[in-house]
C-alpha atoms as a PDB file:
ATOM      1  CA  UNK A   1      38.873  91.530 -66.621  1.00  0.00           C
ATOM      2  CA  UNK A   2      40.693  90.707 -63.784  1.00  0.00           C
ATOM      3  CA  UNK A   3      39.053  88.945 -60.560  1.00  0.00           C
ATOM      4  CA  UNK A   4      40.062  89.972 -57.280  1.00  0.00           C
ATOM      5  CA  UNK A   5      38.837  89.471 -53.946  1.00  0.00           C
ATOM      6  CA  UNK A   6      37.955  91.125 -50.543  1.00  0.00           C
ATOM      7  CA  UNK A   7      37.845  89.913 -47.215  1.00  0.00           C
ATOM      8  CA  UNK A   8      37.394  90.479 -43.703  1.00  0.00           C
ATOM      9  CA  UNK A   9      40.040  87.919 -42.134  1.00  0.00           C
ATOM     10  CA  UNK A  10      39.713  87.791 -38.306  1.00  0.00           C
ATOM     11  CA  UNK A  11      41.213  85.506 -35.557  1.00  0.00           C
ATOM     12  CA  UNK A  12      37.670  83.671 -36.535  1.00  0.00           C
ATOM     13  CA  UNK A  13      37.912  82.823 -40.484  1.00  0.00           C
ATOM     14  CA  UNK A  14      40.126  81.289 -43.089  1.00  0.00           C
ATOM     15  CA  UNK A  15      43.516  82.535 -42.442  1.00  0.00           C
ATOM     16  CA  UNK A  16      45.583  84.448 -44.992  1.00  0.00           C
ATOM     17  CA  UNK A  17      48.038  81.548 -45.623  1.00  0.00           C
ATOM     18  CA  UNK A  18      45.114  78.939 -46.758  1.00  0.00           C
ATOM     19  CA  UNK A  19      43.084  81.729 -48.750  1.00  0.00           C
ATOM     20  CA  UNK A  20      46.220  83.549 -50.651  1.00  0.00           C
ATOM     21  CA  UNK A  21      47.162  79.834 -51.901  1.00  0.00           C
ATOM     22  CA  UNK A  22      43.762  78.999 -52.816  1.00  0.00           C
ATOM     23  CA  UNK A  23      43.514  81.988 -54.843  1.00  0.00           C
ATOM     24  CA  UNK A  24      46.131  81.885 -56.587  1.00  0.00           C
ATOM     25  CA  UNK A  25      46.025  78.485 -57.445  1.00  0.00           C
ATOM     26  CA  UNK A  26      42.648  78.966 -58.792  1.00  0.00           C
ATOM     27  CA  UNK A  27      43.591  81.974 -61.156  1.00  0.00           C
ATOM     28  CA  UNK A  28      42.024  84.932 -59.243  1.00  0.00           C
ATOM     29  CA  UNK A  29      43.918  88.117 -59.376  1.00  0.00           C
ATOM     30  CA  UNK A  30      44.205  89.703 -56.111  1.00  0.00           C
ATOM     31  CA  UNK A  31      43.579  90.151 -52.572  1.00  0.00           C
ATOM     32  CA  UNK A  32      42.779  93.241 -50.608  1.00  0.00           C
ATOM     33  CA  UNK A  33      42.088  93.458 -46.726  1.00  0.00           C
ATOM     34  CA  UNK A  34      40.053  95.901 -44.970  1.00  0.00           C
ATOM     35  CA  UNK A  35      41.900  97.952 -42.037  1.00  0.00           C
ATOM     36  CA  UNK A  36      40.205  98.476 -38.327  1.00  0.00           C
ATOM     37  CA  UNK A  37      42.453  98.918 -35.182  1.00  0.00           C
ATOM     38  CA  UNK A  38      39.357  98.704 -32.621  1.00  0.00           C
ATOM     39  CA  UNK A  39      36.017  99.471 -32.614  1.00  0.00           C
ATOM     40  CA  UNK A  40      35.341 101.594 -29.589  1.00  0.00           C
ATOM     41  CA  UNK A  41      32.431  99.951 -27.582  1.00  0.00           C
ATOM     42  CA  UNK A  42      30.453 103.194 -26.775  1.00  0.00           C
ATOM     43  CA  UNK A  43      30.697 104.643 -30.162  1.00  0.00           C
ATOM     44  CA  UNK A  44      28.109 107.201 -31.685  1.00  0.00           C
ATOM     45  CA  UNK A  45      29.197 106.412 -35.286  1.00  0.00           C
ATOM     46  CA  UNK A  46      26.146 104.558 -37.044  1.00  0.00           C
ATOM     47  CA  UNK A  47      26.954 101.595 -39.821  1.00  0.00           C
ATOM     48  CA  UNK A  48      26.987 103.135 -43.070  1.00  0.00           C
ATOM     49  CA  UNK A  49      24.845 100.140 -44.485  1.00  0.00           C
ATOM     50  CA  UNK A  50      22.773 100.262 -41.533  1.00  0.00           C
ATOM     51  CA  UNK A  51      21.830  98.252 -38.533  1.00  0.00           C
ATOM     52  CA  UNK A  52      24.234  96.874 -36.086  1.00  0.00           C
ATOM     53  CA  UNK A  53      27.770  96.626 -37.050  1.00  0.00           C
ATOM     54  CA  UNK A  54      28.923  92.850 -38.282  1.00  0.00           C
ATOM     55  CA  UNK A  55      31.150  91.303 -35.595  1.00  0.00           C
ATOM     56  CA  UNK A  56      34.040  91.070 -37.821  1.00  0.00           C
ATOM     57  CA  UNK A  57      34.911  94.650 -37.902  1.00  0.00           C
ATOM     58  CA  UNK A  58      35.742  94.189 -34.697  1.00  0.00           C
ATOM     59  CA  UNK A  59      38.252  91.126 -35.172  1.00  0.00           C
ATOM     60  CA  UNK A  60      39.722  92.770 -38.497  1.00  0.00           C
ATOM     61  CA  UNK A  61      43.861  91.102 -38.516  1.00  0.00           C
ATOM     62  CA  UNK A  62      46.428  93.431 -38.992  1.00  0.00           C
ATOM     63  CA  UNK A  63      46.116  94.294 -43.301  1.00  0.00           C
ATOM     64  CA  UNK A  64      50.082  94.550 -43.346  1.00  0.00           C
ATOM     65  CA  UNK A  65      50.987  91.645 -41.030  1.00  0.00           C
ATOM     66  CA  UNK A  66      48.326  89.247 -42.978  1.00  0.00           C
ATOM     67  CA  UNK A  67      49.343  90.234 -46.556  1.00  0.00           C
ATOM     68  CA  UNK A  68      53.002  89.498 -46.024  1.00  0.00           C
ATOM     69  CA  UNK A  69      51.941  85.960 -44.682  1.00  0.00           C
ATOM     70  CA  UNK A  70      50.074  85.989 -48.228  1.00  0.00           C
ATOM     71  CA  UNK A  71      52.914  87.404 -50.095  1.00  0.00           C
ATOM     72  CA  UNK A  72      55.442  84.693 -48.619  1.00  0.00           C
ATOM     73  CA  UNK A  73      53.420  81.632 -50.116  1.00  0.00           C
ATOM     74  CA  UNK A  74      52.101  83.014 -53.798  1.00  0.00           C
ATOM     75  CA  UNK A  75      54.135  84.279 -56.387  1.00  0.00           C
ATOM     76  CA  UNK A  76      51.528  86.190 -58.871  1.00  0.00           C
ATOM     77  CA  UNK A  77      48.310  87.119 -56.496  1.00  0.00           C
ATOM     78  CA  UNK A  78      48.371  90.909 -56.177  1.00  0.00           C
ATOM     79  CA  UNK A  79      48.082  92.119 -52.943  1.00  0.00           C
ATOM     80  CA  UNK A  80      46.408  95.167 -51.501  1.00  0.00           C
ATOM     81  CA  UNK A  81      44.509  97.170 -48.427  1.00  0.00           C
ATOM     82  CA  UNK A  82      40.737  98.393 -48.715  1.00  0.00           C
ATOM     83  CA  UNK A  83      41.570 100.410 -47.270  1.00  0.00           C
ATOM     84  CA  UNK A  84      44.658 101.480 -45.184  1.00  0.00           C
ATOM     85  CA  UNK A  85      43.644 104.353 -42.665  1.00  0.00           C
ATOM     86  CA  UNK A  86      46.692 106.726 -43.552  1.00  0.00           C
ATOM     87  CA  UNK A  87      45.383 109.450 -40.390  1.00  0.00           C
ATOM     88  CA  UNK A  88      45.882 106.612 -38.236  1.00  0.00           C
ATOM     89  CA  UNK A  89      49.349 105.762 -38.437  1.00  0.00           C
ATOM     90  CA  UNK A  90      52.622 107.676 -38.412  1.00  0.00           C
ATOM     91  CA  UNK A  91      53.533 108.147 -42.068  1.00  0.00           C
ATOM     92  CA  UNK A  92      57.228 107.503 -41.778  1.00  0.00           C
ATOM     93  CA  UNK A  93      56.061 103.985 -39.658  1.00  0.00           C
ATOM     94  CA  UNK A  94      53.199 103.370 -42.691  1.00  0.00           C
ATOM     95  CA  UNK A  95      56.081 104.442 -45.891  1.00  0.00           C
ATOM     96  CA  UNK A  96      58.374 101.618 -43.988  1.00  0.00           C
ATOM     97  CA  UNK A  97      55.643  98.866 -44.330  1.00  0.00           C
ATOM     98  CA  UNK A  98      54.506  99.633 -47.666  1.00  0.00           C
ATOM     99  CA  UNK A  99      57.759 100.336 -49.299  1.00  0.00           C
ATOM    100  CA  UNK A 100      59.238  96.700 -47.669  1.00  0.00           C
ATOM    101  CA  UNK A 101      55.712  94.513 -48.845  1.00  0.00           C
ATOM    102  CA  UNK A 102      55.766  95.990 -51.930  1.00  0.00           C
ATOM    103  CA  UNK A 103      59.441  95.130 -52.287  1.00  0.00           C
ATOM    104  CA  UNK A 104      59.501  91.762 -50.698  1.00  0.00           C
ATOM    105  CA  UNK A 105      55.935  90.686 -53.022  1.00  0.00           C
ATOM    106  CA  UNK A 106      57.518  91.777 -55.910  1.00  0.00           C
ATOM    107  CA  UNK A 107      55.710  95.339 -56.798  1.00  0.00           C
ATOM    108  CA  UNK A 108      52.521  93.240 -55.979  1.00  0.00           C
ATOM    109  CA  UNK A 109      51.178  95.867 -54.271  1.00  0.00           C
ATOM    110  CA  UNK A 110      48.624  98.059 -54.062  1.00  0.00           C
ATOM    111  CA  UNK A 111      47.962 100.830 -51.268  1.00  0.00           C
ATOM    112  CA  UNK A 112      43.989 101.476 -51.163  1.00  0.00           C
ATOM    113  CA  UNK A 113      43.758 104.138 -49.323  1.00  0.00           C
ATOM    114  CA  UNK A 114      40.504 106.433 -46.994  1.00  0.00           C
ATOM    115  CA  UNK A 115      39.315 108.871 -44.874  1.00  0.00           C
ATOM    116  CA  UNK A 116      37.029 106.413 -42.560  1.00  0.00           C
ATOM    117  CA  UNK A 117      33.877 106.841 -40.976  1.00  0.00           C
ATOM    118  CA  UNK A 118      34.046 105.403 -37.506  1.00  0.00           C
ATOM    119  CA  UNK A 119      34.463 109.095 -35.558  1.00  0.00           C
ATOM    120  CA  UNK A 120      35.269 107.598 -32.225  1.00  0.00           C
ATOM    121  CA  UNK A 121      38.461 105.174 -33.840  1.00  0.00           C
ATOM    122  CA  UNK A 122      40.109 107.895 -35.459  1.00  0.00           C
ATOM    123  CA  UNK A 123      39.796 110.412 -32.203  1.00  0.00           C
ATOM    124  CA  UNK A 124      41.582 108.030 -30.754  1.00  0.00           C
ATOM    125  CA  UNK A 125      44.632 108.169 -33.044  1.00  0.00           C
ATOM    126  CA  UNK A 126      43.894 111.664 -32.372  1.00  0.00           C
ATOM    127  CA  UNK A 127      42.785 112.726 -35.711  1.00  0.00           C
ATOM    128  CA  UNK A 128      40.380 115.363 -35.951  1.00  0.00           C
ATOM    129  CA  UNK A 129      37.159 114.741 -37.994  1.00  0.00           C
ATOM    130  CA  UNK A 130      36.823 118.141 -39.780  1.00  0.00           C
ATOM    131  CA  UNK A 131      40.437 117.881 -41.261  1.00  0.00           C
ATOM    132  CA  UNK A 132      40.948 114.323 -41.924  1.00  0.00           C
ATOM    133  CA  UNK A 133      41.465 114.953 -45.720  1.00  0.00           C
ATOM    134  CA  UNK A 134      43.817 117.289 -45.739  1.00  0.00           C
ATOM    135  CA  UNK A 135      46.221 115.270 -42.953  1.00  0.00           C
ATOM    136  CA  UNK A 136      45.815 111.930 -45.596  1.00  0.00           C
ATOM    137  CA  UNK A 137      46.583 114.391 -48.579  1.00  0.00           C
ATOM    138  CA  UNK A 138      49.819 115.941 -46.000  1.00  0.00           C
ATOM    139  CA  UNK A 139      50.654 112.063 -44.497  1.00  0.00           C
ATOM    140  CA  UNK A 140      50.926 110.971 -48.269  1.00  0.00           C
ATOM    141  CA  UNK A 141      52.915 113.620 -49.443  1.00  0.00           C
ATOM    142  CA  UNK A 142      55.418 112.663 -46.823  1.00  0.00           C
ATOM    143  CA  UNK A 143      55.706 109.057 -47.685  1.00  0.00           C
ATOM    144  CA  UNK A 144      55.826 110.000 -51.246  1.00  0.00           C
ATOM    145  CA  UNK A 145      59.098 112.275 -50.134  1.00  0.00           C
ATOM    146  CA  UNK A 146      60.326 109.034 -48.429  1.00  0.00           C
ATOM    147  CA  UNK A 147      60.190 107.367 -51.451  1.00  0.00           C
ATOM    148  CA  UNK A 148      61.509 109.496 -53.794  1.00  0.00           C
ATOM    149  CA  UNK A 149      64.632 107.828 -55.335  1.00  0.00           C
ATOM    150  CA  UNK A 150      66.801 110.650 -53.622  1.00  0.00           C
ATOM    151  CA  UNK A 151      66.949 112.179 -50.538  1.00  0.00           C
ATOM    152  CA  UNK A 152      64.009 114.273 -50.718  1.00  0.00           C
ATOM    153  CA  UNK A 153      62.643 116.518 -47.487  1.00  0.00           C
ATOM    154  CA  UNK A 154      58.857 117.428 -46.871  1.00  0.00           C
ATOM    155  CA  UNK A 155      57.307 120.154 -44.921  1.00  0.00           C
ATOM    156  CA  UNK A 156      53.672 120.136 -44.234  1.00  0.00           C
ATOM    157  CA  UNK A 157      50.665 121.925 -42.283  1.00  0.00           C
ATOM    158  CA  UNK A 158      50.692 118.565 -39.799  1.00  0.00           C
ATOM    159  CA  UNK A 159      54.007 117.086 -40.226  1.00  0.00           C
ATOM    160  CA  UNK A 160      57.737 117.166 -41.654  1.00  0.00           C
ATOM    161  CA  UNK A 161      60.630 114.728 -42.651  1.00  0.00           C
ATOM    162  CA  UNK A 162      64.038 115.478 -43.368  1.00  0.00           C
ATOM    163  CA  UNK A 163      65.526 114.839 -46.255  1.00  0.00           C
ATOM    164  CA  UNK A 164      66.243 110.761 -45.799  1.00  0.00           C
ATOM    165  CA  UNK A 165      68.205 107.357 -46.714  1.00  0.00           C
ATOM    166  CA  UNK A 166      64.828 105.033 -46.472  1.00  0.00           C
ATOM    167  CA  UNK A 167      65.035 101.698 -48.326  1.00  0.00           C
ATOM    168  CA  UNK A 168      63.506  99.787 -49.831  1.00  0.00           C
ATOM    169  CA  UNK A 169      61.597 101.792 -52.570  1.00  0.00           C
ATOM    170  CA  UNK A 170      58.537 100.887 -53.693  1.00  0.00           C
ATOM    171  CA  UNK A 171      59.098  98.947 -56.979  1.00  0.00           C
ATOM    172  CA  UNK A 172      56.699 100.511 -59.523  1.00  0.00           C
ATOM    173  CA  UNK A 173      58.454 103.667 -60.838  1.00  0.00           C
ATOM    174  CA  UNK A 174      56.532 107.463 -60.928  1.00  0.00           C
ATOM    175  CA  UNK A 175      53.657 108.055 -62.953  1.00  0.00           C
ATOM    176  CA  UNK A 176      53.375 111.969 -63.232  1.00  0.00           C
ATOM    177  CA  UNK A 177      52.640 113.395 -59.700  1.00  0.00           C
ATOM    178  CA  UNK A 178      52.276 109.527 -57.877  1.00  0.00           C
ATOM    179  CA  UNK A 179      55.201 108.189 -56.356  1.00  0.00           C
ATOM    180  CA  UNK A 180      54.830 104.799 -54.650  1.00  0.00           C
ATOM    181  CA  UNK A 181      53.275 101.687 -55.079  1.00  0.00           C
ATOM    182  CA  UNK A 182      49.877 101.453 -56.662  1.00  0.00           C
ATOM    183  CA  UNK A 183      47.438 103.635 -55.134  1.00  0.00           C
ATOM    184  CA  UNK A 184      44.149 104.196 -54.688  1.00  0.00           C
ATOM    185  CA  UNK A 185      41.250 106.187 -53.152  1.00  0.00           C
ATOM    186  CA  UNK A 186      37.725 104.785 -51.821  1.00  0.00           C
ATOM    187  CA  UNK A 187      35.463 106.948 -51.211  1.00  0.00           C
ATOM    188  CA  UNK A 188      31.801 108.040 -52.346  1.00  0.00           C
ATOM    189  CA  UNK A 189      31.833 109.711 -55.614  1.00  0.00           C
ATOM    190  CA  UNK A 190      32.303 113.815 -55.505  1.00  0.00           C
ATOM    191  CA  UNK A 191      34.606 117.280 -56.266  1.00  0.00           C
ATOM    192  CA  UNK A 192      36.872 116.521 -53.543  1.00  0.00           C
ATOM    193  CA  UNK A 193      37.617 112.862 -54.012  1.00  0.00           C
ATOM    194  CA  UNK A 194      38.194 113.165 -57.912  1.00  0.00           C
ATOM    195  CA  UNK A 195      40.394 116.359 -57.168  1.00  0.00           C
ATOM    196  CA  UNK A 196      42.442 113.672 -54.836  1.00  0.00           C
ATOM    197  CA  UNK A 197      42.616 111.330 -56.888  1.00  0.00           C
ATOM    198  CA  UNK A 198      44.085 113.433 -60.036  1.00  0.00           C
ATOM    199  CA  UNK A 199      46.584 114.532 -57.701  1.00  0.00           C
ATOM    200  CA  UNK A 200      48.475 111.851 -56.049  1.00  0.00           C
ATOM    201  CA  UNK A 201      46.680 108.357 -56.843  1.00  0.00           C
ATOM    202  CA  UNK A 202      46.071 105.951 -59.533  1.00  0.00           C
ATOM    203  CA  UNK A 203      42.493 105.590 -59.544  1.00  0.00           C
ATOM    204  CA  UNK A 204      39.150 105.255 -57.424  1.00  0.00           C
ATOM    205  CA  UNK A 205      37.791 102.516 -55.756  1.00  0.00           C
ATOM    206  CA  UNK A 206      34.170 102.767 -55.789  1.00  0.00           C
ATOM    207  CA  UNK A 207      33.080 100.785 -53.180  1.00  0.00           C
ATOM    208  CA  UNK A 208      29.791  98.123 -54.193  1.00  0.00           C
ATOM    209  CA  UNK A 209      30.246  99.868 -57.712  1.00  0.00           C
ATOM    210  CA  UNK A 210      27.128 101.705 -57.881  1.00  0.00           C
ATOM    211  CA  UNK A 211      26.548 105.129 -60.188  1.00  0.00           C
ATOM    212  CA  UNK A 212      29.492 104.547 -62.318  1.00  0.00           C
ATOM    213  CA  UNK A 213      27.712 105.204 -65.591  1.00  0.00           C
ATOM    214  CA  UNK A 214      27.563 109.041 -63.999  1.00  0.00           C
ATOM    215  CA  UNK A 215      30.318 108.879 -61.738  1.00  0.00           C
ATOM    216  CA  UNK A 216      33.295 107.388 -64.094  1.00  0.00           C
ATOM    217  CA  UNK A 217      32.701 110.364 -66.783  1.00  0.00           C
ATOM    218  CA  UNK A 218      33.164 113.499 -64.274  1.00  0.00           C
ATOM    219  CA  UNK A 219      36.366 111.417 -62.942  1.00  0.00           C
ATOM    220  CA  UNK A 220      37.967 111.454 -66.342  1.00  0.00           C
ATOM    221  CA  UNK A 221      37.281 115.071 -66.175  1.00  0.00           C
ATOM    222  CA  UNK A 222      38.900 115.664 -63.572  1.00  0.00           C
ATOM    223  CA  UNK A 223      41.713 113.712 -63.953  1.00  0.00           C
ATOM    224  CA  UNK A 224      42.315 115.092 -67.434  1.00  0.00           C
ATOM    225  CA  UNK A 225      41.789 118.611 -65.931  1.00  0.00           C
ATOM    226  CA  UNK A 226      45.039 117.857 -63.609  1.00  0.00           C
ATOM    227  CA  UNK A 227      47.078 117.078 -66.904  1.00  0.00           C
ATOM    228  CA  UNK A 228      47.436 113.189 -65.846  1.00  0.00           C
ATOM    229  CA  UNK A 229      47.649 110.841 -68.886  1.00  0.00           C
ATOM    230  CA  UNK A 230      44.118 109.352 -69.974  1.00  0.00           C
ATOM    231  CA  UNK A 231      45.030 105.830 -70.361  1.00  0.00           C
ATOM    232  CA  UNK A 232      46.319 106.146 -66.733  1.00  0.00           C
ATOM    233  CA  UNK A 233      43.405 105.939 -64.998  1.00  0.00           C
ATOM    234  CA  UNK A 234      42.150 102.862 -62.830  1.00  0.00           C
ATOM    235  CA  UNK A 235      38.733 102.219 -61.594  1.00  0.00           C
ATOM    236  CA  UNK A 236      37.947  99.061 -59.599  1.00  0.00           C
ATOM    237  CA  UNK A 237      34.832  98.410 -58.052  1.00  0.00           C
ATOM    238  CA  UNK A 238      35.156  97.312 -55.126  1.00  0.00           C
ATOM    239  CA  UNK A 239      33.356  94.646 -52.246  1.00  0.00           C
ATOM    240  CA  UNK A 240      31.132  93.543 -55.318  1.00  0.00           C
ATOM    241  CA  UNK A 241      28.498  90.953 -55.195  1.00  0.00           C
ATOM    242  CA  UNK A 242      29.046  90.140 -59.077  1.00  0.00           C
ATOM    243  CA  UNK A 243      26.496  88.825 -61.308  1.00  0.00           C
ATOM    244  CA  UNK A 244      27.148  88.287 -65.382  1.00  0.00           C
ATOM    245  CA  UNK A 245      25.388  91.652 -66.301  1.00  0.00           C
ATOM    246  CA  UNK A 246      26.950  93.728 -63.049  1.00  0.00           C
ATOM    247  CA  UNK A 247      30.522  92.820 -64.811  1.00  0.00           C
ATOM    248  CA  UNK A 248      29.667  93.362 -68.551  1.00  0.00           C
ATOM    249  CA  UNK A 249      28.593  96.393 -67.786  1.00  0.00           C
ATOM    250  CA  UNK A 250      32.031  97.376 -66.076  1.00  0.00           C
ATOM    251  CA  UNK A 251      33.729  96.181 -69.008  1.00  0.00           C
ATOM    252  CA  UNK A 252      31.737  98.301 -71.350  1.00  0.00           C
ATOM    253  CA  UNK A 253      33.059 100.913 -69.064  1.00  0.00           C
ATOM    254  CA  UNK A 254      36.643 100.480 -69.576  1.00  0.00           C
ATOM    255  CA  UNK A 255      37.366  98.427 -66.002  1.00  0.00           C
ATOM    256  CA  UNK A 256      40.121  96.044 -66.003  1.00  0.00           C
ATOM    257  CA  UNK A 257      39.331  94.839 -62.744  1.00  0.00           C
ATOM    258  CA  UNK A 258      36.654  93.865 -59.973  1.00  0.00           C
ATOM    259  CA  UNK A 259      37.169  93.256 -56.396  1.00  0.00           C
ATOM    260  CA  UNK A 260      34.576  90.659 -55.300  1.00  0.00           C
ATOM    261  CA  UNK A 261      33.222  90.105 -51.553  1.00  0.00           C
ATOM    262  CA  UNK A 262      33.907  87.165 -49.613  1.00  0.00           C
ATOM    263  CA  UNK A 263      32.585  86.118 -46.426  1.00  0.00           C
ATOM    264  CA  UNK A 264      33.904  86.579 -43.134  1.00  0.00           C
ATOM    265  CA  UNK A 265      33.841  82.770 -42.029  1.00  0.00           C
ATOM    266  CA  UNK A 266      35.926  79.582 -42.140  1.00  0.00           C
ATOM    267  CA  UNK A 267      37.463  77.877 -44.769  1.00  0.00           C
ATOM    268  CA  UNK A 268      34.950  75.843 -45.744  1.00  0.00           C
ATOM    269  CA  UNK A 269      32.124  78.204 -46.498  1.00  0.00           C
ATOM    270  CA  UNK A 270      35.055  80.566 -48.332  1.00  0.00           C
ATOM    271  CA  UNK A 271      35.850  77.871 -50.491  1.00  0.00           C
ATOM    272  CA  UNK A 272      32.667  77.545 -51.391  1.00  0.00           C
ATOM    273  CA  UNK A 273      31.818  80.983 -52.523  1.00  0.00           C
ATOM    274  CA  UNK A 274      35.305  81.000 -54.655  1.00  0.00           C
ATOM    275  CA  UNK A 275      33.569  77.330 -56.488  1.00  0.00           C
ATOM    276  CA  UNK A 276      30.563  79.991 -57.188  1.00  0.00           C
ATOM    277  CA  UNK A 277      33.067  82.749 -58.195  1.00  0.00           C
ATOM    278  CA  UNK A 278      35.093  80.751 -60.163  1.00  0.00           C
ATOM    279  CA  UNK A 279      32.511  80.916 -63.371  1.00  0.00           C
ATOM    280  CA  UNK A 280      33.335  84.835 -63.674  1.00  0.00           C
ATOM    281  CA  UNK A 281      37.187  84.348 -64.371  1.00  0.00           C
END
């Protein structure tokens, strides 16, 4: 199983530089960074795990900006978002930056993808709540036009793109309906995320990795439902606090790989927690 690892990297912690290296000179697998603009101050949007919200979600770097730092000084560490906010950015700006990390890494990317659930940062991108899905399902589609290996135009309910010279392309070829880099969908477990993800991702990341015994099952379904190939699909837990049992049990359900939680502090105390994590690898 392959080790990976999440963080919230701030203008406060480890930078992405000192971690990437670590990582991959210890043999982990991956990193993925979490994706805030702001966090409005008078926002009505509770925590999902409750209480106040941690300081860092406020201090989040830029995913794109911090992952190229990490792509220019490893050769092997993966590199991904968890998750990109695809309703707040301008799909042709967001198919640009993917398509040119994934190219300049190597096809060491992977695009996590999800809806959100702070109300008051996405209002003002100017997304509306009620529809969010369906402009991420519409914003992908474009990208995946811009990445087509020809010219290919797109014409959507919320936006359009002519048919277009954009390079680079994204180095991983087409699997069935998914064009692009690597991709995956976070989300809680339900009909309308597994109907996503059979149509234009590679997999699900479960986020903490709870329920998978039930959840994983009625994903194959509907994956196989959509006609995609069986051995295509990826699960990875995701933000996990691992313990030996926690990870033989995702093993015994087919998962290749496990993105594990770090702390949002300085190098030190990171370094740390990767001495602890090291044992699982």
């Amino acid at each position: 199983m392959r080790i990976a690892t999440t963080i919230f990297l701030t203008d406060e912690t480890v930078t992405p530089v000192r971690l990437a290296r670590e990582l991959e000179q210890r043999g982990f697998a991956g990193l993925y960074l979490p994706e805030h603009t702001h966090i409005p101050v008078s926002r009505r949007t509770p925590y999902p795990a409750g209480g106040d919200l941690p300081r860092e979600y406020g201090r989040t770097l830029d995913p794109f900006v911090a992952l190229g730092q990490a792509a220019a000084v490893t050769e092997r560490l993966t590199l991904g978002t968890g998750i990109t906010l695809v309703t707040q950015h301008d799909p042709v700006d967001l198919a640009k930056q993917v398509a040119t990390l994934d190219h300049l890494s190597g096809g060491r990317f992977t695009l996590g993808i999800g809806y959100g659930w702070n109300v008051e940062e996405a209002a003002d991108h100017g997304v509306e709540w009620a529809t969010r899905r369906e402009l991420s399902r519409d914003r992908m589609a474009l990208m995946r036009a811009l990445w087509s290996a020809e010219p290919t135009a797109y014409e959507g309910e919320f936006g359009s793109v002519q048919a277009s010279f954009a390079y680079p392309k994204p180095v991983q070829a087409p699997r069935g309906p998914v064009v692009g880099p690597r991709t995956l969908i976070g989300g809680g477990a339900g009909p309308k995320l597994f109907a996503a993800i059979a149509e234009h991702a590679d997999g699900w990341l479960p986020i903490g990795g709870r329920g998978l015994t039930e959840s994983v099952p009625k994903l194959r379904a509907a994956w196989e439902e959509a006609g995609r190939d069986p051995k295509g699909l990826q699960v990875v837990p995701y933000a996990v606090l691992p313990d030996p049992g926690k990870l033989a049990h995702y093993a015994d359900l087919g998962i290749e790989e496990v993105v594990l939680q770090l702390p949002p502090a300085g190098e030190p105390e990171v370094l740390r927690v990767l001495d602890g994590y090291a044992a699982f690898l």
